[in-house]
N, C-alpha and C. Protein backbone atom coordinates (compact mmCIF):
# COMPACT_ATOMS: atom_id res chain seq x y z
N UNK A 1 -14.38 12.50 8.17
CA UNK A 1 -14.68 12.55 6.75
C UNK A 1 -13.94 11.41 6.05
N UNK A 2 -14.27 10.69 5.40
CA UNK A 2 -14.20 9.68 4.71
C UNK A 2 -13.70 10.28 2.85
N UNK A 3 -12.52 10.22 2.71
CA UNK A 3 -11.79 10.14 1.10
C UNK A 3 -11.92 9.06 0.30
N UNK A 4 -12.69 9.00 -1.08
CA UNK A 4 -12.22 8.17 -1.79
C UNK A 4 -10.93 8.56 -2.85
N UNK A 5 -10.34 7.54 -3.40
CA UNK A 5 -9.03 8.08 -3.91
C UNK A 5 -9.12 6.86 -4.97
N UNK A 6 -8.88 7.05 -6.31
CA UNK A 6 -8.59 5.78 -7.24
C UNK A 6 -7.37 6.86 -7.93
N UNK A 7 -6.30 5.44 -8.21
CA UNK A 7 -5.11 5.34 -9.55
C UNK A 7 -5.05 4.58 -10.15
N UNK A 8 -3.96 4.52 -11.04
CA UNK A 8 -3.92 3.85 -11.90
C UNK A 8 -5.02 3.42 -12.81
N UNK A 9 -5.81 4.41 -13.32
CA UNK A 9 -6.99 4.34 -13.87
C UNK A 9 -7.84 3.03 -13.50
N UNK A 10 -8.48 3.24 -12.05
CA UNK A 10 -9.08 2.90 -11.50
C UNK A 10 -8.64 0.77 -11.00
N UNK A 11 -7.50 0.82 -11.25
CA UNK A 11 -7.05 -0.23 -10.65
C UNK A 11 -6.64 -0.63 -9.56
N UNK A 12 -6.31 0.76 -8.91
CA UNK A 12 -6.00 0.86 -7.11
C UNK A 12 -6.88 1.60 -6.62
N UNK A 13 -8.01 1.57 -5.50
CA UNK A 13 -8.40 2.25 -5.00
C UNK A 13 -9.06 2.09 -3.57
N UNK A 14 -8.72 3.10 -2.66
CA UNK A 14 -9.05 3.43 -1.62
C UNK A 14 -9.98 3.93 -0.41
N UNK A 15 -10.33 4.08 0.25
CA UNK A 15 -10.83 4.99 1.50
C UNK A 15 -10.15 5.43 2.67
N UNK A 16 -9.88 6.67 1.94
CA UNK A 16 -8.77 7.51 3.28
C UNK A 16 -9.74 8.10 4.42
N UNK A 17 -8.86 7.84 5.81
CA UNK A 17 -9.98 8.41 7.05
C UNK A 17 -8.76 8.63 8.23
N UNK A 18 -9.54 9.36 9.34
CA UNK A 18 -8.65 9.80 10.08
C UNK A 18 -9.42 9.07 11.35
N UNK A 19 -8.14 8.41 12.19
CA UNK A 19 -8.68 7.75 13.42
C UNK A 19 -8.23 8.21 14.82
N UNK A 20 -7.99 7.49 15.93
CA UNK A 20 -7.35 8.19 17.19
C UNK A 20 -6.01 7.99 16.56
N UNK A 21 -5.62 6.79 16.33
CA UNK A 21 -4.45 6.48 15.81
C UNK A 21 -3.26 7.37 14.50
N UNK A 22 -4.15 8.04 13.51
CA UNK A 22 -3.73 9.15 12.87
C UNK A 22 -4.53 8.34 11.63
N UNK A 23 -3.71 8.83 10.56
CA UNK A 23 -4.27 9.26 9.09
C UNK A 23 -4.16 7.35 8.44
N UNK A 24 -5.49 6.95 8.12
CA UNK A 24 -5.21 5.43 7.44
C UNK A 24 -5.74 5.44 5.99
N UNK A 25 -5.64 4.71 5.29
CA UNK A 25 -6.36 4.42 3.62
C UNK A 25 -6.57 2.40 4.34
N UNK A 26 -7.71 2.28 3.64
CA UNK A 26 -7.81 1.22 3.20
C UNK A 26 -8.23 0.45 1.84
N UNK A 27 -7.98 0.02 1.30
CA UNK A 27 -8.08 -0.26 -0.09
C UNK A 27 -7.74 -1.76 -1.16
N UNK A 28 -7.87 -2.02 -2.20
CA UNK A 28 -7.83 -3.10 -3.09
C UNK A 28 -7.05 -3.02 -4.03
N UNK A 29 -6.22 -3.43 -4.32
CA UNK A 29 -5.35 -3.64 -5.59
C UNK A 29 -5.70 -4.53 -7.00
N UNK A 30 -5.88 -4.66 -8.25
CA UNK A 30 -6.19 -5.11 -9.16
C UNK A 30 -4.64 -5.97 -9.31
N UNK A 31 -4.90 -7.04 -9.88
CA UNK A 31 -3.48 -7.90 -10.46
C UNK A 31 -2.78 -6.35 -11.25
N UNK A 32 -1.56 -6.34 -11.51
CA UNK A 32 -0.63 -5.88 -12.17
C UNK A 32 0.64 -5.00 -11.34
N UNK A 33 1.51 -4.41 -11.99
CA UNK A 33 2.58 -3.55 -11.21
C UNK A 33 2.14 -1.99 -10.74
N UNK A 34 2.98 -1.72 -9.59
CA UNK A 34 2.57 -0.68 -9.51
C UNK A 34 3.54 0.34 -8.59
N UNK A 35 4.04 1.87 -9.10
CA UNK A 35 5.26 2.61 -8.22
C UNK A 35 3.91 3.82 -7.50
N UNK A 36 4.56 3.38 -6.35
CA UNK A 36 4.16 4.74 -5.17
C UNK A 36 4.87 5.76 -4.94
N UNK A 37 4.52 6.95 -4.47
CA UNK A 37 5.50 7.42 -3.94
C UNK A 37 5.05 8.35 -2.53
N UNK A 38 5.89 8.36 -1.77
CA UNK A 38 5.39 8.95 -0.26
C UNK A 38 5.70 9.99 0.15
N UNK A 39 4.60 11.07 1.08
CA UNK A 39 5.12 11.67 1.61
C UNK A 39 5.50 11.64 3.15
N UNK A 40 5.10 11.04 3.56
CA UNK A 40 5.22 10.50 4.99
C UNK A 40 5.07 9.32 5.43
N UNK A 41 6.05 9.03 6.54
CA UNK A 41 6.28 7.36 6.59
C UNK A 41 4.95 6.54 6.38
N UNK A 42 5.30 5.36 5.81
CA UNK A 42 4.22 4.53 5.56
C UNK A 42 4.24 3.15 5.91
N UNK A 43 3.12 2.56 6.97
CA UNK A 43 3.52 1.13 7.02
C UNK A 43 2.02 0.32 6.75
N UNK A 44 2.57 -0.33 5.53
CA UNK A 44 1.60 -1.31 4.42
C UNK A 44 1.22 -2.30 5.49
N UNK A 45 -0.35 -3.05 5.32
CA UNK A 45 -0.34 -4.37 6.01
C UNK A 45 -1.30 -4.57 5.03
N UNK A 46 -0.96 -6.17 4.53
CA UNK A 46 -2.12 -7.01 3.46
C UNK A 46 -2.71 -8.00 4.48
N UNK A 47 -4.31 -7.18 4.34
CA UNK A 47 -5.22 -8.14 4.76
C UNK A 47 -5.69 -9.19 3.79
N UNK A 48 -5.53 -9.15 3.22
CA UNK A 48 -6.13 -10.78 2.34
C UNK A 48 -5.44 -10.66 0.80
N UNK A 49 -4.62 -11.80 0.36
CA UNK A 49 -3.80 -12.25 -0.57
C UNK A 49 -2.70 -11.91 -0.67
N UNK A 50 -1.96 -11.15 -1.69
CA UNK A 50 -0.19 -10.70 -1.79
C UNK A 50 0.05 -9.55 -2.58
N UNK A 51 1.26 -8.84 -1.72
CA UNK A 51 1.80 -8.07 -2.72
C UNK A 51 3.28 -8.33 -2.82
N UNK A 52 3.49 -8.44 -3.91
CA UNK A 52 5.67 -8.16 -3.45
C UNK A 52 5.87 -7.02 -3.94
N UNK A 53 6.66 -6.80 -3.33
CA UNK A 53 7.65 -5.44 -2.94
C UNK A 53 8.73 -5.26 -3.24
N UNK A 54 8.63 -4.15 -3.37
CA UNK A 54 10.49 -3.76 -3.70
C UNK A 54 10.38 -2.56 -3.19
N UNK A 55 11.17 -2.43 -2.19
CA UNK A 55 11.27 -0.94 -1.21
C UNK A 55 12.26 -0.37 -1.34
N UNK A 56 12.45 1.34 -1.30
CA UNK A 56 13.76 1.65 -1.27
C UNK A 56 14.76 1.04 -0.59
N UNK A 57 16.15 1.61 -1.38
CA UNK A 57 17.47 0.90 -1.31
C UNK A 57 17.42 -0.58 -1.57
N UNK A 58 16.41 -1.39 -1.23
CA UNK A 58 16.46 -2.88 -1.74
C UNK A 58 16.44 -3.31 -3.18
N UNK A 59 16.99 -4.66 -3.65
CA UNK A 59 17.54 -4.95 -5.04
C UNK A 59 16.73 -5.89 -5.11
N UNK A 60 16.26 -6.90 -4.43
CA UNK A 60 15.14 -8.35 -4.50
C UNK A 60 13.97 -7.78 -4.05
N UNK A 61 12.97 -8.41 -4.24
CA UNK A 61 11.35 -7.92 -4.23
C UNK A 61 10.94 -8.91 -3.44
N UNK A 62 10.81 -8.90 -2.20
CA UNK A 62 9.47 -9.23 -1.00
C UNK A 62 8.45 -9.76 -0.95
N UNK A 63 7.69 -10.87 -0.80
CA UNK A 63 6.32 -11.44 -0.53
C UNK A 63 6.10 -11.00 0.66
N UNK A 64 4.68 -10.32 0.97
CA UNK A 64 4.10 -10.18 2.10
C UNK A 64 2.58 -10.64 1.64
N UNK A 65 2.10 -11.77 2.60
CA UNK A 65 1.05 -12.13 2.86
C UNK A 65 -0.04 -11.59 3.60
N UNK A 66 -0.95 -12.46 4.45
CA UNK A 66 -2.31 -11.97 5.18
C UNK A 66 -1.41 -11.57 6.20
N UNK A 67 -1.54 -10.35 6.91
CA UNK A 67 -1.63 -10.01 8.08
C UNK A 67 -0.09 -9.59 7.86
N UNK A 68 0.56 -9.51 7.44
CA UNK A 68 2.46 -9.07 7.23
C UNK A 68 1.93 -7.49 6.57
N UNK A 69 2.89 -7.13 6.71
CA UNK A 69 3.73 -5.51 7.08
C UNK A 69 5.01 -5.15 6.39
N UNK A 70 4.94 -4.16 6.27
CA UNK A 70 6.24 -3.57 5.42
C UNK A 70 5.71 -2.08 5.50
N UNK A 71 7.23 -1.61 5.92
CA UNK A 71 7.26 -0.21 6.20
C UNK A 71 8.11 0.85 5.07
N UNK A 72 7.80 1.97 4.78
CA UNK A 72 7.93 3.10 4.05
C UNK A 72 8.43 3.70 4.31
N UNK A 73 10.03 4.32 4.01
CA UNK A 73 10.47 6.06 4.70
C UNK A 73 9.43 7.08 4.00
N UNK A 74 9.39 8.21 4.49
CA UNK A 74 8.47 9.42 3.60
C UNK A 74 9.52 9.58 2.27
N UNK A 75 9.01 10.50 1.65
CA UNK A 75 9.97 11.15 0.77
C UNK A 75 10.40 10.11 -0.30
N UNK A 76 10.07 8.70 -0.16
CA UNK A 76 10.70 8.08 -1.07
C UNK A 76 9.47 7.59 -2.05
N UNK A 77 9.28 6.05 -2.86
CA UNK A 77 9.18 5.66 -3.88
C UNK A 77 9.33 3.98 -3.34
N UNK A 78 8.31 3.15 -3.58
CA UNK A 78 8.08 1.74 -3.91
C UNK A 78 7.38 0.91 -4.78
N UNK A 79 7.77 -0.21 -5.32
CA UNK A 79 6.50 -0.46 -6.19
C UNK A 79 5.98 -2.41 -5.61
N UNK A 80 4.91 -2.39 -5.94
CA UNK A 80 4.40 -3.52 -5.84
C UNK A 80 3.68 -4.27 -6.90
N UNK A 81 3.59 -5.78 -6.69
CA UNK A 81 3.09 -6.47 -7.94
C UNK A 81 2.00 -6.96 -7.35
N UNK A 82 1.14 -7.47 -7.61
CA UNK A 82 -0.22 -7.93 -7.10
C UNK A 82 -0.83 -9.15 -8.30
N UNK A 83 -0.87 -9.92 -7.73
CA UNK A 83 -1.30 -11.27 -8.89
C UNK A 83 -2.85 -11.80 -8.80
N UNK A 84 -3.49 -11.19 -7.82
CA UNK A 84 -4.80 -11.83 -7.91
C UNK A 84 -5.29 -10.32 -6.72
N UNK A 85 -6.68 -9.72 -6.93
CA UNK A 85 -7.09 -9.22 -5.67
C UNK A 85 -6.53 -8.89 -4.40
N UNK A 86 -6.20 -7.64 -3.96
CA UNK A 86 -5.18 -7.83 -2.89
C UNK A 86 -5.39 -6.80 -2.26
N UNK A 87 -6.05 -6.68 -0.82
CA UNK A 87 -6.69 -5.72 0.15
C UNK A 87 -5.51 -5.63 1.50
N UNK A 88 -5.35 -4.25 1.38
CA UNK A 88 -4.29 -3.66 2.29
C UNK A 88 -4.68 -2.38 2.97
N UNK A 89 -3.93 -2.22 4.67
CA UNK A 89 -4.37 -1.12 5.43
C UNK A 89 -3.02 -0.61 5.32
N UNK A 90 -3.07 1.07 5.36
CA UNK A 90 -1.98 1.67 5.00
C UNK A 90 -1.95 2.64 5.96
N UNK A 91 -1.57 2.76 6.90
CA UNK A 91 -1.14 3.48 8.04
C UNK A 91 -0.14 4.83 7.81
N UNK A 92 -0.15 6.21 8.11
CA UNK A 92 0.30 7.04 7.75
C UNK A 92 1.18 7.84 9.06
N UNK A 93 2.08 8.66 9.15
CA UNK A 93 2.80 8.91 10.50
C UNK A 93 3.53 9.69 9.47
């Protein structure tokens, strides 16, 4: 079964699905800021353009490009900035 999911009044939005691999979203980001929050570990990968980051416990904010990664504890809170169009696979565990 295939989830759609929009936030941020319709500026982030998704397609959640379940694979061999476990639980994924894939989805698009609109330019602007944005706080997450998790319940189970999460590891981000941007397929095409940027997001920076600021992950728990960290104080400086992150560029991750095409094909880069950044990982999530559960239970916590991150936010990201997005400056142009920005398509990411979100892996769940």
């Amino acid at each position: 079964m295939i989830n759609v999911n929009e936030y941020f009044n319709g500026t982030v939005k998704s397609l959640g699905y379940d694979s061999s691999e476990g639980k994924s979203t894939i989805g698009v980001i609109e330019p602007g800021e944005y706080e997450f929050g998790t319940s189970s570990h999460e590891t981000m990968i941007v397929i095409e353009g940027e997001l920076v980051a600021l992950l728990p416990g960290q104080s400086d904010w992150k560029n991750y490009k095409n094909s880069e990664s950044f990982e999530v504890p559960a239970n916590s809170s991150f936010k990201v900035k997005a400056n142009s169009q920005t398509s990411y696979l979100c892996k769940y565990k």
